[in-house]
N, C-alpha and C. Protein backbone atom coordinates (compact mmCIF):
# COMPACT_ATOMS: atom_id res chain seq x y z
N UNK A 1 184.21 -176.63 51.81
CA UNK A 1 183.59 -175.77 52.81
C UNK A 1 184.57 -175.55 53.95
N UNK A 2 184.34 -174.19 54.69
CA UNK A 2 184.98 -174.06 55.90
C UNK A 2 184.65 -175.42 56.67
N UNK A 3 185.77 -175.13 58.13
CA UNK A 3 185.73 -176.56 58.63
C UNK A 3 185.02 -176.41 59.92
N UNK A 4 183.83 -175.26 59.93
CA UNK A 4 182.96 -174.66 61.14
C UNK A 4 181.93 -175.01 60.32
N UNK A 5 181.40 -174.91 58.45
CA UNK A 5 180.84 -175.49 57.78
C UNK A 5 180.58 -176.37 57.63
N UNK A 6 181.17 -177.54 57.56
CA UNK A 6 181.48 -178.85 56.82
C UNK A 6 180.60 -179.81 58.22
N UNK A 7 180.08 -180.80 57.46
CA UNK A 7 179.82 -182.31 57.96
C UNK A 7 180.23 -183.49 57.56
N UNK A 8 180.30 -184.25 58.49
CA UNK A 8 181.13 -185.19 57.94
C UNK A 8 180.56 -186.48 57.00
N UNK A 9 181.30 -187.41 56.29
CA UNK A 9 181.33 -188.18 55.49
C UNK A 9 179.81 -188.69 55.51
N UNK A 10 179.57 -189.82 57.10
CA UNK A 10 178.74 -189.95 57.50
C UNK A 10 177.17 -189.30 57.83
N UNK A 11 177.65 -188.32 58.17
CA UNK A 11 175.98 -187.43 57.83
C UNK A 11 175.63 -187.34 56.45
N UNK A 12 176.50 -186.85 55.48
CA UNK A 12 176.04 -187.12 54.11
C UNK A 12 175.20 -187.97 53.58
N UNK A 13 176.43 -189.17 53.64
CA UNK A 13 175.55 -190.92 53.50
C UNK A 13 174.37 -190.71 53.97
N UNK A 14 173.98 -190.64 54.98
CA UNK A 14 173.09 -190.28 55.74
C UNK A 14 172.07 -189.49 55.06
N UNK A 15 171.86 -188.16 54.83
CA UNK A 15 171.51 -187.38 53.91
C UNK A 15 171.04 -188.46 52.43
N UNK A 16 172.30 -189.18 51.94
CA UNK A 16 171.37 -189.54 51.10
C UNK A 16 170.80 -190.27 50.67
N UNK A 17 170.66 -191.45 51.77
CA UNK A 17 170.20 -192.81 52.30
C UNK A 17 168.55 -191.92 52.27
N UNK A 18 168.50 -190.92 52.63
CA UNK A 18 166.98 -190.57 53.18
C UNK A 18 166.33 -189.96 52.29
N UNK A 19 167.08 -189.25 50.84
CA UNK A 19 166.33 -188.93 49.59
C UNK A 19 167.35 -188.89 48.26
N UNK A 20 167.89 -189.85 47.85
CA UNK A 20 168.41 -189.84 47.00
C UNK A 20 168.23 -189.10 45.46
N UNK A 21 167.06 -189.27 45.57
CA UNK A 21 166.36 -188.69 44.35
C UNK A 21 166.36 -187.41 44.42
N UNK A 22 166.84 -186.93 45.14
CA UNK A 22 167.00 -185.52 45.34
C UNK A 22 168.32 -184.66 45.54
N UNK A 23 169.32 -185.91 45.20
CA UNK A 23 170.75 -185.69 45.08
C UNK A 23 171.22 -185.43 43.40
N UNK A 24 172.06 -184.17 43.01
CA UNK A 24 172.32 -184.00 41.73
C UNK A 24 173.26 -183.75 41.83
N UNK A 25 173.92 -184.55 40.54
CA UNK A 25 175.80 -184.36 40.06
C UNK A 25 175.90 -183.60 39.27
N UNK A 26 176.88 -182.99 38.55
CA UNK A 26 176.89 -182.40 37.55
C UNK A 26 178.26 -183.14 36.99
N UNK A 27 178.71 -184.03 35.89
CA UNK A 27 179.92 -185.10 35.61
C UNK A 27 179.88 -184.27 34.13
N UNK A 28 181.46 -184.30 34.12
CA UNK A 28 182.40 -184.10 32.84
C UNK A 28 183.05 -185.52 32.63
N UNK A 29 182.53 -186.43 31.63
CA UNK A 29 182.81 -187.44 31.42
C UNK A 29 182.53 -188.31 33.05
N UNK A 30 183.70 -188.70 33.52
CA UNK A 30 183.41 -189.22 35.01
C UNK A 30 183.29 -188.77 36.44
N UNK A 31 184.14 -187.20 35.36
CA UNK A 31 184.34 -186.35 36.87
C UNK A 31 183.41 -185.79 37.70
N UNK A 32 183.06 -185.68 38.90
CA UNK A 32 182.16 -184.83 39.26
C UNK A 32 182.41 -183.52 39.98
N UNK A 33 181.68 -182.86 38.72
CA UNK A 33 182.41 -181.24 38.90
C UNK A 33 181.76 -180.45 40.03
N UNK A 34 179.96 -180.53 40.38
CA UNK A 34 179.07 -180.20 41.18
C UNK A 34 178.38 -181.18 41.28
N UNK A 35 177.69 -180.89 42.74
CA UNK A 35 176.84 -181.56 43.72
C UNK A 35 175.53 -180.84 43.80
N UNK A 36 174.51 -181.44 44.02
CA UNK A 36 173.44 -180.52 45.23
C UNK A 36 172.47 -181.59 46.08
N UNK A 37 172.05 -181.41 47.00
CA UNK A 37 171.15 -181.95 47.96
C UNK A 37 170.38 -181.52 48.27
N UNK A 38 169.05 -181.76 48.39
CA UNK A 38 168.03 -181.56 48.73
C UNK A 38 167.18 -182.37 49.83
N UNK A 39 166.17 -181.54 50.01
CA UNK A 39 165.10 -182.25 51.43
C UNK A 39 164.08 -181.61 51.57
N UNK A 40 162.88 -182.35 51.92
CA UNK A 40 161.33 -181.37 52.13
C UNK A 40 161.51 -181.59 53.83
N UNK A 41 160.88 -180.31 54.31
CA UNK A 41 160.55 -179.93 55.59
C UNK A 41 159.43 -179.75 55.43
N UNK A 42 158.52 -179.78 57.10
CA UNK A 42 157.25 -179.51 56.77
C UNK A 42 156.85 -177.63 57.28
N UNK A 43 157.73 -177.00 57.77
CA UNK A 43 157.57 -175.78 58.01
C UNK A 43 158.19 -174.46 56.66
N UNK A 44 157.54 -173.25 56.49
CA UNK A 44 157.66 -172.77 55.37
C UNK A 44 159.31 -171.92 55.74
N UNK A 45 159.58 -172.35 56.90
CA UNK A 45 161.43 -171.00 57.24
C UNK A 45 162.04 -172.33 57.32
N UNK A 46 163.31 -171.37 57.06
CA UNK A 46 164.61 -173.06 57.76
C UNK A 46 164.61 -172.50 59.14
N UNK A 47 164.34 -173.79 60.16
CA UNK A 47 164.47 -173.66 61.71
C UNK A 47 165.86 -173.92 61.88
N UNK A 48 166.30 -172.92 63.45
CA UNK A 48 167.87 -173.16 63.65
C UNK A 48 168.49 -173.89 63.18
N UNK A 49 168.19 -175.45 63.71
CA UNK A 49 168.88 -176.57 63.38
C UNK A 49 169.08 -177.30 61.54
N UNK A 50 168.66 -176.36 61.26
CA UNK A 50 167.88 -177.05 59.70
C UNK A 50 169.27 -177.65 58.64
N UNK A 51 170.12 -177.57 59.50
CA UNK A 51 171.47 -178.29 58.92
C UNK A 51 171.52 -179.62 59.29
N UNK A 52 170.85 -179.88 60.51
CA UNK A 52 170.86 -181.30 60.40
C UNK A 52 169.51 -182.23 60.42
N UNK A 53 168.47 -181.70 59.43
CA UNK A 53 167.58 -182.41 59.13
C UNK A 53 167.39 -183.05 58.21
N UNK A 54 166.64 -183.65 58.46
CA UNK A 54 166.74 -185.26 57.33
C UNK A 54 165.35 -184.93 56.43
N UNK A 55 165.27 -185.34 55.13
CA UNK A 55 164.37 -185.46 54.12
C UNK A 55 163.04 -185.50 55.07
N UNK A 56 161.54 -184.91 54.94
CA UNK A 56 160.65 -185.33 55.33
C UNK A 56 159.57 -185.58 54.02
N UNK A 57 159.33 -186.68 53.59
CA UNK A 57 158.46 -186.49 52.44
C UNK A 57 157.18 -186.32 52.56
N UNK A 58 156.96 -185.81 53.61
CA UNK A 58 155.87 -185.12 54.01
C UNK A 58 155.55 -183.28 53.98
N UNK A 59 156.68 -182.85 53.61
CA UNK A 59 156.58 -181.64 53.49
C UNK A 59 156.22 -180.90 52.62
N UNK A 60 155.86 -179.66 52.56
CA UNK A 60 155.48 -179.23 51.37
C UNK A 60 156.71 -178.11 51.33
N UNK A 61 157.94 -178.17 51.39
CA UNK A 61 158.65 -176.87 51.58
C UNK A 61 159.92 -177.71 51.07
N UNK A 62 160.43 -177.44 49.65
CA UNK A 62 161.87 -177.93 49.85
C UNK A 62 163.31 -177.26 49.94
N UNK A 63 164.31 -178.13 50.91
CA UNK A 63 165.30 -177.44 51.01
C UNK A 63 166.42 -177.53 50.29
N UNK A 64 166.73 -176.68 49.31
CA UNK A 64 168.31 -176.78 48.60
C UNK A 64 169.43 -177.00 49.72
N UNK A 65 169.90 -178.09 50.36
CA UNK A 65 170.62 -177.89 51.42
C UNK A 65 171.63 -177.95 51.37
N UNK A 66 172.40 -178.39 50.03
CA UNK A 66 173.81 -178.34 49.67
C UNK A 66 173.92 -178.22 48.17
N UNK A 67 175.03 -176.97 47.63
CA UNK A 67 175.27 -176.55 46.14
C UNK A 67 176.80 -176.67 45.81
N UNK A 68 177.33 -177.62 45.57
CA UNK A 68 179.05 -177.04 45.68
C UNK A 68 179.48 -177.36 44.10
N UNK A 69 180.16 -176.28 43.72
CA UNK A 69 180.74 -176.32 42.91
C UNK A 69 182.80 -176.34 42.54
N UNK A 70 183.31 -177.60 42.26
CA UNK A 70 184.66 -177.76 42.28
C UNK A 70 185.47 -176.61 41.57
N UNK A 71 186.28 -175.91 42.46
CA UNK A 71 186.54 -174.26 43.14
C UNK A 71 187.38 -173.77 41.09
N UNK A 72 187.77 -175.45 40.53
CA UNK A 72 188.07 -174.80 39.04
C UNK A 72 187.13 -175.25 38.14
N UNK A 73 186.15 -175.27 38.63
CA UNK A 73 184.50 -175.53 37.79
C UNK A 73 183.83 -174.62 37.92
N UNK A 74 184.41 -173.20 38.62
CA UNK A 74 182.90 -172.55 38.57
C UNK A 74 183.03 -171.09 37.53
N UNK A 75 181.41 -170.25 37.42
CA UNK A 75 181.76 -169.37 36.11
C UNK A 75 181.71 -170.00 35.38
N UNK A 76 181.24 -171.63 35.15
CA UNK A 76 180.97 -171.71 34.10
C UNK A 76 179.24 -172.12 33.82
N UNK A 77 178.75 -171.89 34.52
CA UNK A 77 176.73 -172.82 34.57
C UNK A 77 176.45 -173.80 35.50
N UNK A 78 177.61 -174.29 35.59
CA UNK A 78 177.37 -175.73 36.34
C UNK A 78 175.92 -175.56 37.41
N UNK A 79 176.67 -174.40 38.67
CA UNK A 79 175.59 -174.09 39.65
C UNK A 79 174.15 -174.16 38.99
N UNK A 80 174.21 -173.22 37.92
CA UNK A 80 172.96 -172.84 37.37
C UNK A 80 172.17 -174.18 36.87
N UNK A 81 172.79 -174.60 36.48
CA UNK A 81 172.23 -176.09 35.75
C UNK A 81 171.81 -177.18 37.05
N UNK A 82 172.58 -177.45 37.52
CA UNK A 82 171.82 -178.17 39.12
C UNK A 82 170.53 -177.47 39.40
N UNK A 83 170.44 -176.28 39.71
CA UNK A 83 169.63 -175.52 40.25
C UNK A 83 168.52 -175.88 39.35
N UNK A 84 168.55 -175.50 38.22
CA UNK A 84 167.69 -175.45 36.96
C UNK A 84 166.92 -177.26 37.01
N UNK A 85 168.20 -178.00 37.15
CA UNK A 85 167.92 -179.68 36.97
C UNK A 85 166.89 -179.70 38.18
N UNK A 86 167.41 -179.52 39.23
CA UNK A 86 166.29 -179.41 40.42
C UNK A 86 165.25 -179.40 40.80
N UNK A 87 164.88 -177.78 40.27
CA UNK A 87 163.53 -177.30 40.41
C UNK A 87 162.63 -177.57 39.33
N UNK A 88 163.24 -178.45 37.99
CA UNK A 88 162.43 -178.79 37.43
C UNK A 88 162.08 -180.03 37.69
N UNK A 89 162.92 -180.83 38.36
CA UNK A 89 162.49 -181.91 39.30
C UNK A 89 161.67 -182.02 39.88
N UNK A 90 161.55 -181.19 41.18
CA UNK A 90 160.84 -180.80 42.07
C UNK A 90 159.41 -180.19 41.84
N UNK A 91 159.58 -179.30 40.45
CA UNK A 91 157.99 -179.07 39.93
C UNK A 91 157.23 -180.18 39.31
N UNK A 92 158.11 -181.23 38.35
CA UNK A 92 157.45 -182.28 38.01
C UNK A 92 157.03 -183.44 38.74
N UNK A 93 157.84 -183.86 39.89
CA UNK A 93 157.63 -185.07 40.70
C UNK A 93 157.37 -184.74 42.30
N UNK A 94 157.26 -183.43 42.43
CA UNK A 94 157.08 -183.23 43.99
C UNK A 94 156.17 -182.26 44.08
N UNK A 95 154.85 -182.88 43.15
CA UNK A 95 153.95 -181.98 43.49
C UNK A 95 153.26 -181.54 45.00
N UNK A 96 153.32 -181.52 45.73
CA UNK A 96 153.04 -181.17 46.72
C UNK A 96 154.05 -179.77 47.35
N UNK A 97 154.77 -179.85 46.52
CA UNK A 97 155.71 -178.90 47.48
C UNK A 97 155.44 -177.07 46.72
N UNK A 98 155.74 -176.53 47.70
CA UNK A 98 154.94 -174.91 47.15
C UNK A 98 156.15 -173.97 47.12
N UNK A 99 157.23 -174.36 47.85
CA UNK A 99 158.28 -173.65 47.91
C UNK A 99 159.28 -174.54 47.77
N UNK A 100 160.63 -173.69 47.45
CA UNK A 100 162.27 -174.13 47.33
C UNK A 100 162.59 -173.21 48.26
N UNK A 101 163.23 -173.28 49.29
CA UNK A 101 164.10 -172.28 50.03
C UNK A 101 165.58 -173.01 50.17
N UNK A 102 166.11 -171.89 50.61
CA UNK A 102 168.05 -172.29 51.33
C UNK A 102 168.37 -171.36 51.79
N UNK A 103 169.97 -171.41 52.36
CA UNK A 103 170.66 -170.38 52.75
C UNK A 103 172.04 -170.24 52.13
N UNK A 104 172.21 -168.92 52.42
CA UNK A 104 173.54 -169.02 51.91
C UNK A 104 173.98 -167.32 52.38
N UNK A 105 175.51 -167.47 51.93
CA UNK A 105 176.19 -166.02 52.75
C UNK A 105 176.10 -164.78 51.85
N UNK A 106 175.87 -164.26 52.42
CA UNK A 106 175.62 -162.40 51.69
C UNK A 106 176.27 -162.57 50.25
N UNK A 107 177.38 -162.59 49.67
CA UNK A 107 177.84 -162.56 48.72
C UNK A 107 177.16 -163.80 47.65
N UNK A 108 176.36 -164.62 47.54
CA UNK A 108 175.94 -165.44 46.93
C UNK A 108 174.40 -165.35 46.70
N UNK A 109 173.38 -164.48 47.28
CA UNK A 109 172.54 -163.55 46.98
C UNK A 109 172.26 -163.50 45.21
N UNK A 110 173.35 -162.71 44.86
CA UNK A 110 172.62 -162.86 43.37
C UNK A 110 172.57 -163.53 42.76
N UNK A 111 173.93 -165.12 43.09
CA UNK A 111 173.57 -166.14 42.57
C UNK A 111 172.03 -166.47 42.46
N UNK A 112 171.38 -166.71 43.56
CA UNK A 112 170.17 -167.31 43.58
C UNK A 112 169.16 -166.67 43.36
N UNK A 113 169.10 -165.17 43.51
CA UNK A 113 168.20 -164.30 42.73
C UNK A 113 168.14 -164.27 41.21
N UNK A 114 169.72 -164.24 40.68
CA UNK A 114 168.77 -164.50 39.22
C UNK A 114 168.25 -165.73 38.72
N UNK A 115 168.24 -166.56 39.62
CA UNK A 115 167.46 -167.63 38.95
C UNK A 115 165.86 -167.73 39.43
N UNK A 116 165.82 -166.87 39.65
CA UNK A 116 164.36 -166.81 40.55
C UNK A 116 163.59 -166.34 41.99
N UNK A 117 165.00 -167.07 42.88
CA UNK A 117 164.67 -167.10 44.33
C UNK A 117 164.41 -165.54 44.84
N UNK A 118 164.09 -165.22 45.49
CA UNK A 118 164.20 -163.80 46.42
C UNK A 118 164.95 -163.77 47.87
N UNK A 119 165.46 -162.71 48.35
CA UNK A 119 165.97 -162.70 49.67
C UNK A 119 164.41 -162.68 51.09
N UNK A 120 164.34 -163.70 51.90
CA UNK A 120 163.30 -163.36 53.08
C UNK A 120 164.37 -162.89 53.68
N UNK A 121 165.60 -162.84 54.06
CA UNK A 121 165.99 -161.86 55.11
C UNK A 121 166.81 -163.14 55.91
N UNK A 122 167.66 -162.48 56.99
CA UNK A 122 168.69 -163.03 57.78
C UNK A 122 168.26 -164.29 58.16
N UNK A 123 168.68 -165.32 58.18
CA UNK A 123 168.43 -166.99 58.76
C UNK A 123 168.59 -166.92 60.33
N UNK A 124 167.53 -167.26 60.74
CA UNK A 124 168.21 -168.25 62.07
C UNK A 124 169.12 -169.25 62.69
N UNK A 125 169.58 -169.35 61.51
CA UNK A 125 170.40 -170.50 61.55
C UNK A 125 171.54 -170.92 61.90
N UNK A 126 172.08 -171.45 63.01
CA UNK A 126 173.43 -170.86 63.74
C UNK A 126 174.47 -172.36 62.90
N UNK A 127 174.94 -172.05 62.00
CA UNK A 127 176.15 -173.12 61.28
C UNK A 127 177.28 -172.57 61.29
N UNK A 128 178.00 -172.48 61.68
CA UNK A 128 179.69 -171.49 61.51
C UNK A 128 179.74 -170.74 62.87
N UNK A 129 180.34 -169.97 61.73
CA UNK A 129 180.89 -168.10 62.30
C UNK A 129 180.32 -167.54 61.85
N UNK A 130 179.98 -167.47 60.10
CA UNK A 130 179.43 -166.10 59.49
C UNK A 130 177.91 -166.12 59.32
N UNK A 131 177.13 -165.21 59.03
CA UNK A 131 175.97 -164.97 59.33
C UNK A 131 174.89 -165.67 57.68
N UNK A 132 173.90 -166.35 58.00
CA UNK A 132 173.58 -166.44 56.52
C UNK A 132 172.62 -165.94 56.46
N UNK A 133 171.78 -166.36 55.26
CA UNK A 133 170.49 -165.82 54.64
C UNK A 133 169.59 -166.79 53.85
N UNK A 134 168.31 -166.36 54.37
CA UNK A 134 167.14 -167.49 53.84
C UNK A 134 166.81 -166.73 51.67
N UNK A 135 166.78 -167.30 51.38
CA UNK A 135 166.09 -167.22 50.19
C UNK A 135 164.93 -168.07 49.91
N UNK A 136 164.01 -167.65 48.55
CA UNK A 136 162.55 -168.67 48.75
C UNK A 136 162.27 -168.51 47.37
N UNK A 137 161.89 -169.63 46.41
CA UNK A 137 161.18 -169.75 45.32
C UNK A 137 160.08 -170.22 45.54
N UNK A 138 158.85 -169.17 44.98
CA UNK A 138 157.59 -169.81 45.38
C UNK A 138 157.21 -170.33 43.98
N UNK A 139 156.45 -171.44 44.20
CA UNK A 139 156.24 -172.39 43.33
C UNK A 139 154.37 -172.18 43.04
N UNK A 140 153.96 -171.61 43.56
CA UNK A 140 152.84 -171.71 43.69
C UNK A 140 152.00 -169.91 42.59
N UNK A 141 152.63 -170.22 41.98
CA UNK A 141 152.30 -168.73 41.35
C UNK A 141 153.00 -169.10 39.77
């Protein structure tokens, strides 16, 4: 990630001290090619700050809050397969939750549309420089 992006080592840990079970690898033998992180909030938008919130397992709203794929791993599924591993996670063991949302930058849009999600429109969300965007899988339909 950019370095207006990025958090450090410690917030991670952090991150996944507070829902592990909601952390996915994607490994070629030992390697790990992709990541993703997740977290339930209890409100249905990501609020400004929503980069640095912690798991609430009280929520009914979960957040895809990190997708990275290693920059000669991608084009090939990987993303798709986290995503896929995820939300079938999340439908089987987190019943309570009605939505998947995240953000991400204009050009990554159709990533997450064809797997389901839809665009709600510009984020509030002040992380960087560049501008992002909320997406939402409703679960409830």
């Amino acid at each position: 990630f950019p370095a207006d992006e990025s958090v450090s080592l410690e917030r991670y840990q952090e991150h996944y001290r507070a829902a592990p079970h909601l952390c996915f690898g994607y490994f070629d033998g030992e390697k790990l090619r992709g990541f993703l992180r997740g977290g339930s909030q209890k409100g249905e938008h990501l609020p400004p700050d929503s980069c640095g919130a912690l798991h609430d397992p009280d929520g009914e709203t979960m957040v895809l809050h990190l997708l990275c794929v290693e920059e000669q791993s991608r084009r090939r599924g990987i993303g798709q397969a986290l995503m896929k591993a995820f939300i079938d996670y999340v439908k089987a063991k987190e019943t309570k939750v009605k939505r998947v949302i995240l953000m991400c930058h204009a050009e990554l849009i159709p990533v997450y549309t064809r797997v389901g999600f839809t665009l709600v429109g510009r984020a509030e969300v002040k992380f960087g420089k560049r501008s992002w965007y909320e997406c939402c899988l409703d679960l409830t339909t």
